[in-house]
C-alpha atoms as a PDB file:
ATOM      1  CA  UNK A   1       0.000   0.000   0.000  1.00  0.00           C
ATOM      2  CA  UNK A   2       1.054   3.328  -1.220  1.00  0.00           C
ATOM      3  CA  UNK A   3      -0.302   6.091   1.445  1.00  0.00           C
ATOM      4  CA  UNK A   4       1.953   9.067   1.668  1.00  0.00           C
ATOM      5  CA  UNK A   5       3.945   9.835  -1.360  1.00  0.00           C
ATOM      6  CA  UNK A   6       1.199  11.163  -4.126  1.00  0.00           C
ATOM      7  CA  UNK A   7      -1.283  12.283  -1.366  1.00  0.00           C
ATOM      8  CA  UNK A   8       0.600  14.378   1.145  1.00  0.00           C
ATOM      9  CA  UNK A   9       2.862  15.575  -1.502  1.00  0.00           C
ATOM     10  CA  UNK A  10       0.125  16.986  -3.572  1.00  0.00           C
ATOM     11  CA  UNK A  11      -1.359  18.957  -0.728  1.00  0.00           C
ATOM     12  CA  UNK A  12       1.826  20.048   0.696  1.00  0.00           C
ATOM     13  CA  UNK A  13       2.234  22.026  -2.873  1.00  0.00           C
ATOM     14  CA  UNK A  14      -1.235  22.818  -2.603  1.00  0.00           C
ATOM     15  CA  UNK A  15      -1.007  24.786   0.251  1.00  0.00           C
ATOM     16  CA  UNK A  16       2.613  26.383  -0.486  1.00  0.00           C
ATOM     17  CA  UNK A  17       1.567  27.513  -3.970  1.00  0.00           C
ATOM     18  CA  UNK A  18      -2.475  29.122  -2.425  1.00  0.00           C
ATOM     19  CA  UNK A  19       0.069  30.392   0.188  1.00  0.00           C
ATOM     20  CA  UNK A  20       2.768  32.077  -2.264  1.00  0.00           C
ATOM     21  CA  UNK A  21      -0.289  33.192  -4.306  1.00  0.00           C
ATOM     22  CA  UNK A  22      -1.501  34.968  -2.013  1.00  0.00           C
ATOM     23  CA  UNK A  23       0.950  36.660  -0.729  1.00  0.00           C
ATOM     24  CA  UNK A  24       1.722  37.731  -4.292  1.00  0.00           C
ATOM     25  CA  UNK A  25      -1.400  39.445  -5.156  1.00  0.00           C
ATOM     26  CA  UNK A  26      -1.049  41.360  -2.070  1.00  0.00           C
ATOM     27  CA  UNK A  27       2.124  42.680  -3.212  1.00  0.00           C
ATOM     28  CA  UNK A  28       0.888  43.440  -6.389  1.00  0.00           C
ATOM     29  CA  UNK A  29      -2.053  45.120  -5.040  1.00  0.00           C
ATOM     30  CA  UNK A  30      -0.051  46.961  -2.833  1.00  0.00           C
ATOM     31  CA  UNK A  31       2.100  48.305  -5.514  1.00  0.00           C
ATOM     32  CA  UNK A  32      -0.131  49.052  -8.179  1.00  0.00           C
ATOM     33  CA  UNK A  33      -1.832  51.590  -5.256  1.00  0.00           C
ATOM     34  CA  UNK A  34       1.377  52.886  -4.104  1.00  0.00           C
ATOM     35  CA  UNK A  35       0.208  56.469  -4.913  1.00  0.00           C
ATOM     36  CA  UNK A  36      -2.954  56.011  -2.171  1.00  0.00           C
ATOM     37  CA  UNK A  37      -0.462  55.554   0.670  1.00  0.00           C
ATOM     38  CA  UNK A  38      -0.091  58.300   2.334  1.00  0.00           C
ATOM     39  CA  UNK A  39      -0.104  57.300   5.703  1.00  0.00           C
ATOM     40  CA  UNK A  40       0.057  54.399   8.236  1.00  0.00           C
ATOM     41  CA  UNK A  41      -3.561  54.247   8.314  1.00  0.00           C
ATOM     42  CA  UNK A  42      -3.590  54.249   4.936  1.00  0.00           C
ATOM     43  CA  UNK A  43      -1.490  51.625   4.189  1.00  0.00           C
ATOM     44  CA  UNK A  44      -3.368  49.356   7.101  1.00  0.00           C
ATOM     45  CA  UNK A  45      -6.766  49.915   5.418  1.00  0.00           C
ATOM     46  CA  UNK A  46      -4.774  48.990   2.121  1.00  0.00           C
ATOM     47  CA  UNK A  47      -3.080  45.885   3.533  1.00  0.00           C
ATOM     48  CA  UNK A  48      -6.811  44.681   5.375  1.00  0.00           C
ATOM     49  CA  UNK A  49      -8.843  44.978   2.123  1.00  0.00           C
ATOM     50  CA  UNK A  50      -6.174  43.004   0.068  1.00  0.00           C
ATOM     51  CA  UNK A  51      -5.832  40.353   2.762  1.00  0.00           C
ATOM     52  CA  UNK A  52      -9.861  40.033   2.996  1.00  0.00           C
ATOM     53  CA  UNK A  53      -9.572  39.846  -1.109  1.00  0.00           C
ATOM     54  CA  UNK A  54      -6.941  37.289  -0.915  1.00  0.00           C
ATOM     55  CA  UNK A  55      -8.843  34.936   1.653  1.00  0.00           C
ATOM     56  CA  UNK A  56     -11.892  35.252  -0.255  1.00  0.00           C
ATOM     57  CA  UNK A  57     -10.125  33.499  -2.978  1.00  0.00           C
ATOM     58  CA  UNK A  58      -7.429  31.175  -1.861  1.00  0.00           C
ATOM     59  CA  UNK A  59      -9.258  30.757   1.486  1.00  0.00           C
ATOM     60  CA  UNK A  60     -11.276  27.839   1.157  1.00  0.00           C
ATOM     61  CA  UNK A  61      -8.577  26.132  -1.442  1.00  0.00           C
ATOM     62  CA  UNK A  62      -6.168  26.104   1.494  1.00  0.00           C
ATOM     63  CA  UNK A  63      -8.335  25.025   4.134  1.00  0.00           C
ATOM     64  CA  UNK A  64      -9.587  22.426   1.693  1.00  0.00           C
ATOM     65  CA  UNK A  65      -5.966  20.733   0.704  1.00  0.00           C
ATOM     66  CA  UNK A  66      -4.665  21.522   5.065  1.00  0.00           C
ATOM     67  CA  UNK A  67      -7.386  19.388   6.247  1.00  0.00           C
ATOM     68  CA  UNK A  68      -6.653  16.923   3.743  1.00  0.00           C
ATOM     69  CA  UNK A  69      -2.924  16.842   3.992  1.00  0.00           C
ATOM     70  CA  UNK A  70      -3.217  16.758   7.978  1.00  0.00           C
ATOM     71  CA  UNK A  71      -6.014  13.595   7.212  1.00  0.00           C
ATOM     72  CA  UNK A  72      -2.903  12.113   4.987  1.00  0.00           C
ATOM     73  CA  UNK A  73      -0.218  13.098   7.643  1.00  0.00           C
ATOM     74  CA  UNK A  74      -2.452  11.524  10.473  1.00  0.00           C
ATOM     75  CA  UNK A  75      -3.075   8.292   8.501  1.00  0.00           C
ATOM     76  CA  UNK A  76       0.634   7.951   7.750  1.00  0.00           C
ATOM     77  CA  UNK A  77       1.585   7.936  12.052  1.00  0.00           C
ATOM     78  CA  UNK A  78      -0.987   6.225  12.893  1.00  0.00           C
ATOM     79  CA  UNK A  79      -0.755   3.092  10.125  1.00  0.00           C
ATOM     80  CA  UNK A  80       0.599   0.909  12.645  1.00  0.00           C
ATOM     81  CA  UNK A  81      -2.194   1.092  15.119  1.00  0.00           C
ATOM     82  CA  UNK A  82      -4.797   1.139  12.096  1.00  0.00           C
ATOM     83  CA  UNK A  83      -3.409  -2.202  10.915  1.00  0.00           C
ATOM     84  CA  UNK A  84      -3.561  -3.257  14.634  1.00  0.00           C
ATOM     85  CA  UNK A  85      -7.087  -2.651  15.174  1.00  0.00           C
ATOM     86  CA  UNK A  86      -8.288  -4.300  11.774  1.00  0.00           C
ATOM     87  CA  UNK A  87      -6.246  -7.601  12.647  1.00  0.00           C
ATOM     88  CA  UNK A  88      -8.204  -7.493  16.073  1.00  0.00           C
ATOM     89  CA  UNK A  89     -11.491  -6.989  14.844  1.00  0.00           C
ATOM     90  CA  UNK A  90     -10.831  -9.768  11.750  1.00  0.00           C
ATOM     91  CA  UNK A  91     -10.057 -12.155  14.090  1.00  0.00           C
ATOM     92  CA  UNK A  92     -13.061 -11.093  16.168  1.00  0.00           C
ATOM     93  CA  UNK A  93     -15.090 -11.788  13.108  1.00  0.00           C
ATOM     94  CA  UNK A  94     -13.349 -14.723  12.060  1.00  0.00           C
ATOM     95  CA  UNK A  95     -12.315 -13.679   8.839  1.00  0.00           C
ATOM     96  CA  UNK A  96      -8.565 -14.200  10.059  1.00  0.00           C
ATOM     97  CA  UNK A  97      -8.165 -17.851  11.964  1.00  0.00           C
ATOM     98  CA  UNK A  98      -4.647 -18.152  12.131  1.00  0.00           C
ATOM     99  CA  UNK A  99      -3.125 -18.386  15.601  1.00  0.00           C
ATOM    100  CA  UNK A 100      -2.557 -14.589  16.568  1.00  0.00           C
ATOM    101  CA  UNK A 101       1.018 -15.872  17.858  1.00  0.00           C
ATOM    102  CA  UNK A 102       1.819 -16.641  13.873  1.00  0.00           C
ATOM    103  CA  UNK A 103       0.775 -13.051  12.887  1.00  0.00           C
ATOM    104  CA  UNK A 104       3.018 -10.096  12.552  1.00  0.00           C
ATOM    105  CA  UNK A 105       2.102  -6.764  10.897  1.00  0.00           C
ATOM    106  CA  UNK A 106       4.997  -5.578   8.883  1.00  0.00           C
ATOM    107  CA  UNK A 107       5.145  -1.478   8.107  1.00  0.00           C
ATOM    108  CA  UNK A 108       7.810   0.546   6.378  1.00  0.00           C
ATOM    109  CA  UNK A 109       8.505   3.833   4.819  1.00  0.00           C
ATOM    110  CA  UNK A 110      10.941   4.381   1.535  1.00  0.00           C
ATOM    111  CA  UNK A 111      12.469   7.377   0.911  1.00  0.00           C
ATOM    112  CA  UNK A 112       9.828   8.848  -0.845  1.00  0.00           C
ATOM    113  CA  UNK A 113       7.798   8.826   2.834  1.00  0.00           C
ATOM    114  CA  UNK A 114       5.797   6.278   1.002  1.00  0.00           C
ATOM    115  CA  UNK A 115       4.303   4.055   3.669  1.00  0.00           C
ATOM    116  CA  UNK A 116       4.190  -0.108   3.590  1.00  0.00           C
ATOM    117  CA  UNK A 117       1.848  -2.060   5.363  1.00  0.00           C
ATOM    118  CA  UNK A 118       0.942  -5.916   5.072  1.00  0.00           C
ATOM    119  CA  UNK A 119       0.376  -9.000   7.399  1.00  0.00           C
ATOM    120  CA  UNK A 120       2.465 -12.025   7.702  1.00  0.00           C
ATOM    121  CA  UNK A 121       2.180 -14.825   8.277  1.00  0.00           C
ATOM    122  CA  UNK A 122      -1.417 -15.720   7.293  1.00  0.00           C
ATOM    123  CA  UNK A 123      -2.810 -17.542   4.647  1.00  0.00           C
ATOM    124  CA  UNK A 124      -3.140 -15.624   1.516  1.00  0.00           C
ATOM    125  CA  UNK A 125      -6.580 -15.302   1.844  1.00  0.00           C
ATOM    126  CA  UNK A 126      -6.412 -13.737   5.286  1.00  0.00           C
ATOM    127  CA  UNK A 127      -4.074 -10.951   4.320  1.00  0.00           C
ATOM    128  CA  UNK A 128      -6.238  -9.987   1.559  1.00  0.00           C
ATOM    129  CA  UNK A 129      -8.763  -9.903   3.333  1.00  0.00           C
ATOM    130  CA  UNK A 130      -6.837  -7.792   5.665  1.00  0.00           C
ATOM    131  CA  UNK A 131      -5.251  -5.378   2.703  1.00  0.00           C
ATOM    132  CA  UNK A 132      -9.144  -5.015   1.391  1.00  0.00           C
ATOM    133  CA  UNK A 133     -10.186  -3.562   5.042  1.00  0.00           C
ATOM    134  CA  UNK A 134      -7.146  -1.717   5.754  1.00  0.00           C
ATOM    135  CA  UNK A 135      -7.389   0.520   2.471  1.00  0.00           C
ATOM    136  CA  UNK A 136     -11.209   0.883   2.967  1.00  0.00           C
ATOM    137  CA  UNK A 137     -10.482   2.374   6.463  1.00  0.00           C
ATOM    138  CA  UNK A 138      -7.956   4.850   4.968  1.00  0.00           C
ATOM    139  CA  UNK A 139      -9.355   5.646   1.417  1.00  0.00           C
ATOM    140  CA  UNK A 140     -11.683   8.711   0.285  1.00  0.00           C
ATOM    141  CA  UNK A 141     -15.069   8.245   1.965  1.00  0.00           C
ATOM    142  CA  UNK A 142     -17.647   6.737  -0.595  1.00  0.00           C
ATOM    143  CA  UNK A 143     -20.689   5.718   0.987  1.00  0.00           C
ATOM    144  CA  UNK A 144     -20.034   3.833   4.705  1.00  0.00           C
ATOM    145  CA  UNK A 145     -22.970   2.778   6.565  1.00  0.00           C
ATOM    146  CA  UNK A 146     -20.916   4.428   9.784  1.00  0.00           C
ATOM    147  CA  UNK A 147     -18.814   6.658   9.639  1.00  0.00           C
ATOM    148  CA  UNK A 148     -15.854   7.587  13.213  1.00  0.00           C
ATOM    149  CA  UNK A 149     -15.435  11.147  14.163  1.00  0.00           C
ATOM    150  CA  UNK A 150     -11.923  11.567  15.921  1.00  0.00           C
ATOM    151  CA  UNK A 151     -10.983  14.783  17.188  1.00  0.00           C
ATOM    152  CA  UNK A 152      -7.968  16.147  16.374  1.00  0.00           C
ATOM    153  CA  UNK A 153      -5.672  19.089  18.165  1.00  0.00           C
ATOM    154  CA  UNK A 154      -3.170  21.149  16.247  1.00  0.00           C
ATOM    155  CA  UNK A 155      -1.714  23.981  18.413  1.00  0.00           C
ATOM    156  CA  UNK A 156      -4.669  26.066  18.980  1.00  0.00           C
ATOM    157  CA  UNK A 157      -7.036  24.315  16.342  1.00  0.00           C
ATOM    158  CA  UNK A 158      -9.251  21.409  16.464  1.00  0.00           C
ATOM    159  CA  UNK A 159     -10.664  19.697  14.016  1.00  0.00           C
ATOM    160  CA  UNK A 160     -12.901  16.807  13.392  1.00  0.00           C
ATOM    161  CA  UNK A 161     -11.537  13.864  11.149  1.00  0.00           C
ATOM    162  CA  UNK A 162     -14.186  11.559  10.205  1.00  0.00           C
ATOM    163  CA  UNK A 163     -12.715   7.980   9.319  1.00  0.00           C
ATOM    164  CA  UNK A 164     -15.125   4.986   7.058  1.00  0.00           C
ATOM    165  CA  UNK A 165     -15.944   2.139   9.047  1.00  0.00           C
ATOM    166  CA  UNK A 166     -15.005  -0.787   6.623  1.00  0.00           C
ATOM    167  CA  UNK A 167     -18.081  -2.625   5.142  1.00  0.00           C
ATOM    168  CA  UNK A 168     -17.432  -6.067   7.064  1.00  0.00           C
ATOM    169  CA  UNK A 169     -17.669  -4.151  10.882  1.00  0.00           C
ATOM    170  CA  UNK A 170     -20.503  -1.606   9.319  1.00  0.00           C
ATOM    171  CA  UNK A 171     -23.515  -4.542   8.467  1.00  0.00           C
ATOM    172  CA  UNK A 172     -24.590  -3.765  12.018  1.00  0.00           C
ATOM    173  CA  UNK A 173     -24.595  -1.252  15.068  1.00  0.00           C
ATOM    174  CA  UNK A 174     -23.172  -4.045  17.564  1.00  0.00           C
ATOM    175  CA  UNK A 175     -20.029  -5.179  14.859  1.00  0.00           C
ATOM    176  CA  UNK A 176     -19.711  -0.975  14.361  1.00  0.00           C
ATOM    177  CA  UNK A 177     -19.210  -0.690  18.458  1.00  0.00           C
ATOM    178  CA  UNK A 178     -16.924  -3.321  19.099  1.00  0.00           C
ATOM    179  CA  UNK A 179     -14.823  -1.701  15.971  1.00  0.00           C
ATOM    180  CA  UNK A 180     -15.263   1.709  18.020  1.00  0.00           C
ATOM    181  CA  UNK A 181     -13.809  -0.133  21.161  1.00  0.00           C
ATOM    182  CA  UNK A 182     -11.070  -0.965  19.241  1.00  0.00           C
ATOM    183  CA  UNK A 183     -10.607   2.233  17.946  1.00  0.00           C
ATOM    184  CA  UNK A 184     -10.913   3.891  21.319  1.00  0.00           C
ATOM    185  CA  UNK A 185      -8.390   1.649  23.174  1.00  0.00           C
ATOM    186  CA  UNK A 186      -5.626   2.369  20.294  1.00  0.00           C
ATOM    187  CA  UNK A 187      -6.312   5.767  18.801  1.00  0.00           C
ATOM    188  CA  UNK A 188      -8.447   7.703  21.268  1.00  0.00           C
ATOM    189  CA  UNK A 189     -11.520   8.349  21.984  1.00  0.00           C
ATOM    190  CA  UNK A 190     -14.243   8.700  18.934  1.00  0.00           C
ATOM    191  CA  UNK A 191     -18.139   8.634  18.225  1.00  0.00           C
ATOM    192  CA  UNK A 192     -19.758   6.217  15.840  1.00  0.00           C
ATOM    193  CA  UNK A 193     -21.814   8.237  13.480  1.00  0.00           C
ATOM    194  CA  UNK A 194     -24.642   5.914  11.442  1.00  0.00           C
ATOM    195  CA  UNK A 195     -25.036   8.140   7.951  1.00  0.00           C
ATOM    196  CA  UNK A 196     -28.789   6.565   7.293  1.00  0.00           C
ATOM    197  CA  UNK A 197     -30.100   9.189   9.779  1.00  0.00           C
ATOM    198  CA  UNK A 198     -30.723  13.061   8.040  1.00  0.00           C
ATOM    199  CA  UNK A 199     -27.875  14.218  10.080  1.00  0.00           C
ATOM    200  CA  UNK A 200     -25.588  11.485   9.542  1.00  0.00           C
ATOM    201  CA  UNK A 201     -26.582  11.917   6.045  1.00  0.00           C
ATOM    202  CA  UNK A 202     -26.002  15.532   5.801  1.00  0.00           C
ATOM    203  CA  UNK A 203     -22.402  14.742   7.243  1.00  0.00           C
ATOM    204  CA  UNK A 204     -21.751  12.075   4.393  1.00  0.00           C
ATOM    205  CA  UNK A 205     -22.819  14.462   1.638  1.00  0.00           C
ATOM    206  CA  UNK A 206     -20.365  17.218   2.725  1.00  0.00           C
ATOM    207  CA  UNK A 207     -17.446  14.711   3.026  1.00  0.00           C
ATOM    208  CA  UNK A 208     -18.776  13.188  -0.092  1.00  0.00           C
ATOM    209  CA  UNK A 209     -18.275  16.657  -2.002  1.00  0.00           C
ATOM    210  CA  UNK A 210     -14.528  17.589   0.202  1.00  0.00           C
ATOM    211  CA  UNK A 211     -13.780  14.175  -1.477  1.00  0.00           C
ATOM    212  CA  UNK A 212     -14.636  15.309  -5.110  1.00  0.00           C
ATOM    213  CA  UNK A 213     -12.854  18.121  -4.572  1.00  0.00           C
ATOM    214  CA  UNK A 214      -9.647  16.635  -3.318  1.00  0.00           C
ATOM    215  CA  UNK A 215      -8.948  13.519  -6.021  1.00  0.00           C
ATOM    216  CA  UNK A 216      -5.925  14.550  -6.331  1.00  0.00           C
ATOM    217  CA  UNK A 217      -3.933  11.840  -4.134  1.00  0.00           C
ATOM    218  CA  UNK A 218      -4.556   7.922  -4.760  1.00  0.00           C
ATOM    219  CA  UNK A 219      -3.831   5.061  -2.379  1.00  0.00           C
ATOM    220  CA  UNK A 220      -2.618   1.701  -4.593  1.00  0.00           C
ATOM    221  CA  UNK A 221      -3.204  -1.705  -3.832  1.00  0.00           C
ATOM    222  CA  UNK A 222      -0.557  -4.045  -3.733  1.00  0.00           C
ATOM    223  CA  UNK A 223      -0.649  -7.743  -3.747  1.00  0.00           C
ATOM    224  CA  UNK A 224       2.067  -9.719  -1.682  1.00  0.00           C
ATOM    225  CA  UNK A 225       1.673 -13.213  -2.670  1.00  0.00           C
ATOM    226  CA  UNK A 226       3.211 -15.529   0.413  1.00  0.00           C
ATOM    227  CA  UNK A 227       3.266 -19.429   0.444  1.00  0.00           C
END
């Protein structure tokens, strides 16, 4: 599994470029009304209208490609403990029956910050069964019967990250808890959000549409055939 590379590279240049762009047209507006400044006060009021111009239009591009890239960034820390918690709850539903003793999660990172994860030591059923899970938990958000909001802290912001609930723990609300519990225990604490209600679905069309607009980054699917 590729997770990193294409996503959080995209959105990193994303953001630099809305940043760079922004800061150029306030130059530019600045300069082309040199003339008008004739005073501190001036040159505030100046400075505050081109900055509320300039968020106006590269505003809601940045937040757009930050809260994705921070989603990407997020994934990429925490893949160890996301492959942990689908191993637990496949065994739990008996997709995986190999002794958990056997098992061993193996993740890497090249130097692309491309980041690897598969399990070994099952049969080759039962790890792609457990690649299939693993990329619905981190992919785009689609259509999930139940959907995990995790709240996130960056300095002074928080923000809510809402994660898929793979199809096989989603068929009902007592597979979609125990899933939670997992998550809880390894991540942190989270609330299980069912998207067949009109809020839950108002929730899933808004992600829905932050998904359209974000296709730039793609996570590929890699078969590791074992014996």
């Amino acid at each position: 599994m590729d997770y990193l590379g294409k996503m959080s590279g995209s959105f990193a240049k994303i953001i630099v470029s809305s940043i760079l762009l922004f800061c150029q047209d306030l130059m530019m507006g600045l300069l082309r009304n040199i003339d008008e400044i004739k005073s501190v006060k001036s040159f505030s009021l100046l400075v505050g209208l081109f900055g509320i111009a300039g968020v106006a239009v590269y505003g809601g591009k940045l937040y757009r490609s930050t809260k994705q890239y921070l989603r990407c960034k997020d994934v990429g820390r925490q893949l160890s403990s996301l492959a942990e918690i689908i191993l637990y709850g496949l065994i739990h539903q008996k997709v995986i029956c190999t002794s958990i003793e056997k098992l061993r999660i193996v993740s890497s990172s090249d130097k692309n910050k491309n980041a690897f994860c598969y399990l070994d030591g099952g049969s080759q059923y039962e790890n792609a069964q457990f690649i299939q899970t693993l990329h619905e938990l981190v992919s785009q958000i689609d259509n999930p019967r139940y959907l995990l909001k995790h709240k996130r802290s960056l300095l002074f912001l928080k923000k809510d990250m809402y994660y898929p609930i793979p199809e096989i723990f989603a068929k009902n609300k007592k597979n979609a808890d125990f899933f939670k519990k997992l998550w809880d225990k390894m991540i942190g604490k989270s609330e299980l959000v069912f998207t067949r209600t009109i809020e839950g679905r108002e929730i899933l069309l808004k992600l829905r549409f932050q998904a359209l607009l974000n296709r730039n980054g793609r996570i590929e699917h890699l078969h590791k055939w074992t014996r």
